[in-house]
N, C-alpha and C. Protein backbone atom coordinates (compact mmCIF):
# COMPACT_ATOMS: atom_id res chain seq x y z
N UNK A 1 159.86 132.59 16.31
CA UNK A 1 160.03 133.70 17.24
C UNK A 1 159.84 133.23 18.68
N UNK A 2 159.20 132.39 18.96
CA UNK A 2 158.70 131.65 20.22
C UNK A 2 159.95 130.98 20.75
N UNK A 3 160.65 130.34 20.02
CA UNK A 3 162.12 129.88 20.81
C UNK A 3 162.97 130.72 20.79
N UNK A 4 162.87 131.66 19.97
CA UNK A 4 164.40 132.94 19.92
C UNK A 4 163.65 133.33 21.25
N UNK A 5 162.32 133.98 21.57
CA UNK A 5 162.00 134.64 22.94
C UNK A 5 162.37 133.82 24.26
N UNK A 6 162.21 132.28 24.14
CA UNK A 6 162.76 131.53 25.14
C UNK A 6 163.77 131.40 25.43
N UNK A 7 164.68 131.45 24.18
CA UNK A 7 166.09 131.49 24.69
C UNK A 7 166.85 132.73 25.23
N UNK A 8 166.14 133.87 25.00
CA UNK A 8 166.01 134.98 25.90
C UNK A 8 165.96 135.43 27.38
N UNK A 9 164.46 134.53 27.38
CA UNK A 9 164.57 134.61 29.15
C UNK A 9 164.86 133.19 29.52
N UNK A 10 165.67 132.78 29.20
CA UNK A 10 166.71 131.59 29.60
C UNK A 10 167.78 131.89 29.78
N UNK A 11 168.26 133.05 29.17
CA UNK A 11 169.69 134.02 29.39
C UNK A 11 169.42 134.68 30.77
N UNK A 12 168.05 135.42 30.50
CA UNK A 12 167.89 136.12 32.25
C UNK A 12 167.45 135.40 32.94
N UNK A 13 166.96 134.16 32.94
CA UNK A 13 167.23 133.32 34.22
C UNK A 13 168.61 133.00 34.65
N UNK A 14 169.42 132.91 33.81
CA UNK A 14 170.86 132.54 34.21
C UNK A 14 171.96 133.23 34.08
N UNK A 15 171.25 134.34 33.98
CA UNK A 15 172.43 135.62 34.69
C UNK A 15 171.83 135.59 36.46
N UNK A 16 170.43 135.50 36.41
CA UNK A 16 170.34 135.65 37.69
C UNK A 16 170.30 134.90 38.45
N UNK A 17 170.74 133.38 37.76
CA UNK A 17 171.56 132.21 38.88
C UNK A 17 172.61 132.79 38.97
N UNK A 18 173.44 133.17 38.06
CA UNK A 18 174.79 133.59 38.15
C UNK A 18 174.66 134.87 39.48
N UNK A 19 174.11 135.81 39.35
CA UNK A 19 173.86 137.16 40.47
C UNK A 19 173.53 136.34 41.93
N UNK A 20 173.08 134.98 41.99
CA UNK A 20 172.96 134.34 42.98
C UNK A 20 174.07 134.31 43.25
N UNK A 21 175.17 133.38 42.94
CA UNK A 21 176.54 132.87 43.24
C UNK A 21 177.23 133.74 43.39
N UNK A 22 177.00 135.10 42.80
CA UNK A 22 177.98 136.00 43.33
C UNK A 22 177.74 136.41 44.52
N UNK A 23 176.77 137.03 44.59
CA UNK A 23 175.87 137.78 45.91
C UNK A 23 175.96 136.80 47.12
N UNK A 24 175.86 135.30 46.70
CA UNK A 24 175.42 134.16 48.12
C UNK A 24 177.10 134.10 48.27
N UNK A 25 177.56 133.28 47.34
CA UNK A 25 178.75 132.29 47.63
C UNK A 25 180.29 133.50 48.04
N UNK A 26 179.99 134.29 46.31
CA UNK A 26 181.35 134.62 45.98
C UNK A 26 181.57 135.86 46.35
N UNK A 27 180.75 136.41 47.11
CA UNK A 27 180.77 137.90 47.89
C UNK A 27 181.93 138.59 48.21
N UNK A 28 182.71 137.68 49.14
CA UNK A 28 183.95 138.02 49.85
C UNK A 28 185.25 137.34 49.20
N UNK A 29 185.05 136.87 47.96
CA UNK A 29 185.67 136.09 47.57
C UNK A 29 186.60 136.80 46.21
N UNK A 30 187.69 136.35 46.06
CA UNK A 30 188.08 137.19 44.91
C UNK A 30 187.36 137.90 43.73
N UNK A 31 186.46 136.74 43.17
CA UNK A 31 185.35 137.33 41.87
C UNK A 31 184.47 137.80 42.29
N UNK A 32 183.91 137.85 43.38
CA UNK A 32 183.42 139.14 44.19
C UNK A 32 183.56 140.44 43.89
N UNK A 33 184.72 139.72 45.10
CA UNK A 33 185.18 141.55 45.24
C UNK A 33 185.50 141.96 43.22
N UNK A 34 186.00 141.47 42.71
CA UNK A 34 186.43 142.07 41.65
C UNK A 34 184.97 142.76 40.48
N UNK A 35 184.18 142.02 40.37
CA UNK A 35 183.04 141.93 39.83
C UNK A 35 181.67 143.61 40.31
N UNK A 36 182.03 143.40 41.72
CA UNK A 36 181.87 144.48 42.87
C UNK A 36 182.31 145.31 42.90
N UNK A 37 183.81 145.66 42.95
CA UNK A 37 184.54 146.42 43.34
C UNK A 37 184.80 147.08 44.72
N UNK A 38 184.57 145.71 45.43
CA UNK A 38 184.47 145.78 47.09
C UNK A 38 185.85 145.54 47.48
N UNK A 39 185.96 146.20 48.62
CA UNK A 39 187.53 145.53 49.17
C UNK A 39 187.07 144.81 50.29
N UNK A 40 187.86 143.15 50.86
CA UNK A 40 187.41 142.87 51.20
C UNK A 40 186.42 143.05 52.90
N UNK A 41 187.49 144.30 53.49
CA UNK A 41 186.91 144.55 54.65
C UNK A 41 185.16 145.09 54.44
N UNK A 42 184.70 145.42 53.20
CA UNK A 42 183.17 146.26 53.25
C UNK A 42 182.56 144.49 52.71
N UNK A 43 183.07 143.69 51.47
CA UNK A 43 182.39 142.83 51.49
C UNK A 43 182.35 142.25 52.88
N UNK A 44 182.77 141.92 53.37
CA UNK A 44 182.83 140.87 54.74
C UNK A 44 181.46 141.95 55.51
N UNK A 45 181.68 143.07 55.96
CA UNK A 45 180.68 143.99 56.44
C UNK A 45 179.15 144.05 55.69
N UNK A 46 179.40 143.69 54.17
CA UNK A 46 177.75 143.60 53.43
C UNK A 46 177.18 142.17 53.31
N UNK A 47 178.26 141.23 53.96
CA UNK A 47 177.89 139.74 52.91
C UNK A 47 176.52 139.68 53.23
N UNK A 48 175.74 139.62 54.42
CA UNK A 48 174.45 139.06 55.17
C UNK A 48 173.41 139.86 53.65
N UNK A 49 173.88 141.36 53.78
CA UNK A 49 172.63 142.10 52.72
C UNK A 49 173.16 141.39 51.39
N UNK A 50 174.33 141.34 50.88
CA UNK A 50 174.04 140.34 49.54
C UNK A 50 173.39 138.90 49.32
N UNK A 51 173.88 138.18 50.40
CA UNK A 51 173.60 136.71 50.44
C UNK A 51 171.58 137.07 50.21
N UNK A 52 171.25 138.26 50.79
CA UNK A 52 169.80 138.04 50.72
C UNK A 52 169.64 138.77 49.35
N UNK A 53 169.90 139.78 48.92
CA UNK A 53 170.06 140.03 47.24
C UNK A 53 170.22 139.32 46.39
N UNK A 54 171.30 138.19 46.43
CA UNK A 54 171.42 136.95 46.03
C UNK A 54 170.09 136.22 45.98
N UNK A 55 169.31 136.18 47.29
CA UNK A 55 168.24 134.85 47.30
C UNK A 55 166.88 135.55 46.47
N UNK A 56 167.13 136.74 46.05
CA UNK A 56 165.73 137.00 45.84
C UNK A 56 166.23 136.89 44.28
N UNK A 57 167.42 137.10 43.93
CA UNK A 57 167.89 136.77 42.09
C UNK A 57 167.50 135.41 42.11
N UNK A 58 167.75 134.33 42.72
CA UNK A 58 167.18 133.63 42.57
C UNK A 58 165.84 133.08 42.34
N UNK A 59 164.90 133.87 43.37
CA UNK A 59 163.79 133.78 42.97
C UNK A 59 163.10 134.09 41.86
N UNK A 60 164.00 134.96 41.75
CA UNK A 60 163.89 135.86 40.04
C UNK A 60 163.79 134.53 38.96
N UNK A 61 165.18 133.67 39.30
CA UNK A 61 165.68 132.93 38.15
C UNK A 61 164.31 131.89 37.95
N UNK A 62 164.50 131.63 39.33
CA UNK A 62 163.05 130.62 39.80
C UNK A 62 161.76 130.70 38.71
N UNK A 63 161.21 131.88 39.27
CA UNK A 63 159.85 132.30 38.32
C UNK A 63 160.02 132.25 36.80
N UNK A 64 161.14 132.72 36.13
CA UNK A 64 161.16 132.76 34.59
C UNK A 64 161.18 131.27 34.01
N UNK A 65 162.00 130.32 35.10
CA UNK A 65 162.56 129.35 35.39
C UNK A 65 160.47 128.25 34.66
N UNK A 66 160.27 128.47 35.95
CA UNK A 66 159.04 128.10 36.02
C UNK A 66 158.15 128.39 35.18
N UNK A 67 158.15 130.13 34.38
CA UNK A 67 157.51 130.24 33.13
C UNK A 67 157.49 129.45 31.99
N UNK A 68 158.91 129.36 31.78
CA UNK A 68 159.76 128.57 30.74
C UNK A 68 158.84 126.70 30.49
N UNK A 69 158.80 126.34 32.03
CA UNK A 69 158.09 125.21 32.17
C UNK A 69 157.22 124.89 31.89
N UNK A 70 156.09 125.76 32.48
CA UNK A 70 154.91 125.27 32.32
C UNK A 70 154.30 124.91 31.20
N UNK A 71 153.46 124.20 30.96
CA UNK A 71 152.46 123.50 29.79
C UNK A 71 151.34 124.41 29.48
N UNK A 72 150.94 124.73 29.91
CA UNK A 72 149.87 126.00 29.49
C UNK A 72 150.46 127.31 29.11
N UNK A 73 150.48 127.28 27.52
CA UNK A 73 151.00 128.47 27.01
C UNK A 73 150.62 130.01 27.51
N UNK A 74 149.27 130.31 27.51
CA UNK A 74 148.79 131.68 28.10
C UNK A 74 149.34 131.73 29.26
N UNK A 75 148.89 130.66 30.88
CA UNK A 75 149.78 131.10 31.76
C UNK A 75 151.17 131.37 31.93
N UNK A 76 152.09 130.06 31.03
CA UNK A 76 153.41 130.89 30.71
C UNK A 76 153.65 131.98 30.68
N UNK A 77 153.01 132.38 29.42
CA UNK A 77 153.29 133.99 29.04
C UNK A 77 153.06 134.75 29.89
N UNK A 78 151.99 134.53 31.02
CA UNK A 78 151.92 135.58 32.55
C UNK A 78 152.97 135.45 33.10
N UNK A 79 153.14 134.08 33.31
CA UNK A 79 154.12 134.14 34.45
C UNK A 79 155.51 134.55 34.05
N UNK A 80 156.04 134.74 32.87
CA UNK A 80 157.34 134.97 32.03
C UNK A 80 157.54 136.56 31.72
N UNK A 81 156.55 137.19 31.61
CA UNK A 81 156.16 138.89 31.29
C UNK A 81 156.08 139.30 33.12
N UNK A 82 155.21 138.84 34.03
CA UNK A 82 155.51 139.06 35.40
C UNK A 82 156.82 138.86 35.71
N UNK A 83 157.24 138.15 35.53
CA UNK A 83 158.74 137.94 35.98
C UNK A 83 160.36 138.62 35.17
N UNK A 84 159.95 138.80 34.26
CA UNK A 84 160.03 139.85 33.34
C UNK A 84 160.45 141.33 34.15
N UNK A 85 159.49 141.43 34.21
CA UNK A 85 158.58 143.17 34.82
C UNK A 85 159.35 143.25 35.78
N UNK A 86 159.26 142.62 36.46
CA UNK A 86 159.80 142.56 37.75
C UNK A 86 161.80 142.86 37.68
N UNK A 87 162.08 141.81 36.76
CA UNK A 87 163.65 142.09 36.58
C UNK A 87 164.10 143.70 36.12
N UNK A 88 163.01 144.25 35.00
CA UNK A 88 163.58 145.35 34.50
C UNK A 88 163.25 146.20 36.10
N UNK A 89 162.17 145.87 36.35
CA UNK A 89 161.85 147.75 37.45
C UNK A 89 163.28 146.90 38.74
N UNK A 90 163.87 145.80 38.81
CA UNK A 90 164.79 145.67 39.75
C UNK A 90 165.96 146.28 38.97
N UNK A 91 166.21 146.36 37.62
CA UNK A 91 167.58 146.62 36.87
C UNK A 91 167.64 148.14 36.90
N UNK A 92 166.25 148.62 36.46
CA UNK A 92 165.78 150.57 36.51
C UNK A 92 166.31 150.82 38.22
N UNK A 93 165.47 150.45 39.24
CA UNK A 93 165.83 150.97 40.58
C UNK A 93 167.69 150.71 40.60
N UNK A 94 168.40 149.40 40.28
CA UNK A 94 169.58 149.26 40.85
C UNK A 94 170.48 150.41 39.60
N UNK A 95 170.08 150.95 38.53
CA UNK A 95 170.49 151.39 37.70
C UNK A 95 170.89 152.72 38.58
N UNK A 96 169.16 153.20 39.00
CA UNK A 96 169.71 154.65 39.02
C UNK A 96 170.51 155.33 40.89
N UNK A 97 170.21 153.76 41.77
CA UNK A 97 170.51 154.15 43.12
C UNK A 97 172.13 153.42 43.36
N UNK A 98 172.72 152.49 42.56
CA UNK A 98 173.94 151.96 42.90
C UNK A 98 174.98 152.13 41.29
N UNK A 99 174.56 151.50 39.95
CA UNK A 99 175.28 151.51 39.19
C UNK A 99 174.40 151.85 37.36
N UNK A 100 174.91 152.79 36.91
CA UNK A 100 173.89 152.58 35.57
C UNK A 100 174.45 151.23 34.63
N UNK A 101 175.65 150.71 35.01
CA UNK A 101 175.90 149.44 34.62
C UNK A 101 174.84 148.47 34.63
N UNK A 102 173.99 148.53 35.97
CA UNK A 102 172.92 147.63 36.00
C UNK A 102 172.09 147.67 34.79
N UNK A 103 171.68 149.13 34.58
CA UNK A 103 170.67 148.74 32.94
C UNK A 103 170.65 148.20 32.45
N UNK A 104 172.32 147.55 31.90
CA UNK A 104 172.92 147.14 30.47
C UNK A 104 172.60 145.34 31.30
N UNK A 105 173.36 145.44 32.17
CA UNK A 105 173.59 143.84 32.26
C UNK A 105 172.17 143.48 32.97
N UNK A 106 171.36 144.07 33.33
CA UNK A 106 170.25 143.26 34.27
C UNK A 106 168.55 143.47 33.29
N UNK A 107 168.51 144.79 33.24
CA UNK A 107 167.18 145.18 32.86
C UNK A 107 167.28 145.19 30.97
N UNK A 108 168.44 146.05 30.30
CA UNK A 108 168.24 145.40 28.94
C UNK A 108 168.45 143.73 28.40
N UNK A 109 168.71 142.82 29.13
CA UNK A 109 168.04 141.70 28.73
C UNK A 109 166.83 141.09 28.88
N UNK A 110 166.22 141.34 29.56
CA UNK A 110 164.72 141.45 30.22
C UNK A 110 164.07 141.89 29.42
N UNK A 111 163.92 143.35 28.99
CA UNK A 111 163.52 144.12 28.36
C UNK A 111 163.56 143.24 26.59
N UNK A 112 164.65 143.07 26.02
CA UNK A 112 164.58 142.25 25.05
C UNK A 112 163.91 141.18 24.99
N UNK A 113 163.64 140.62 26.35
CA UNK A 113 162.89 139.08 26.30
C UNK A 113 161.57 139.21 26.13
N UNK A 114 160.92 140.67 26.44
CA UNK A 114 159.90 140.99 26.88
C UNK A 114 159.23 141.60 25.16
N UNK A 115 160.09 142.19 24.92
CA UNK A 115 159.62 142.47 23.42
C UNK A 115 159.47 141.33 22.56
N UNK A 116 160.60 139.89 22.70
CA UNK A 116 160.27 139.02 21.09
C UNK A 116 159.42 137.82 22.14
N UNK A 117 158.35 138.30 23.22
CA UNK A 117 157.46 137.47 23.73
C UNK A 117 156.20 138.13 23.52
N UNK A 118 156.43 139.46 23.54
CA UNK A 118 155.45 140.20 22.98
C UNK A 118 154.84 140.42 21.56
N UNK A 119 156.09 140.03 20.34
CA UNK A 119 155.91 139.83 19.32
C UNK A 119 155.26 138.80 18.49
């Protein structure tokens, strides 16, 4: 159960490299906009607020990133359930103020990682 849970939040670390590259790189960019559903005159007008939405998914990816790492199992598990926590209440807020799409793709994988780490 310990590697099915890792390979879990190894998925939500790397959706939220991926939410990096969109948000930093690919904003204004065709898979952007398409992904978005921005045209490009509003992406070009939001890139600065994504590129920084972008940097904090990263940080996101970072911390689980770093859970995943560490050698001390108990702190792992803090730092992997914190970082965790953190993704779902970012997937709940973006759920209910921009898209309920967010639930599905941001906070129910989180949420799954969080249960077979809990188990």
């Amino acid at each position: 159960m310990h590697t099915l849970a890792n390979i879990f939040v190894g998925i939500v670390a790397c959706l939220h490299i991926y939410f990096l590259i969109l948000e930093m790189f690919l904003w204004t960019k065709p898979k952007g906009l398409k992904v978005f559903g921005n045209t490009l005159e509003k992406a070009q007008a939001t890139a600065v607020l994504a590129a920084n939405q972008g940097l904090y998914n990263g940080f996101l990816a970072a911390g689980l990133i770093w859970g995943l790492a560490h050698s001390i199992p108990e702190f792992s598990f803090q730092i992997k359930i914190y970082f965790l926590a953190c993704v779902v209440i970012a997937g709940i807020y973006g759920a209910y103020t921009v898209n309920r799409k967010i639930l599905f793709v941001q906070a129910l994988p989180a949420i799954m990682a969080m249960i077979l780490i809990l188990i």
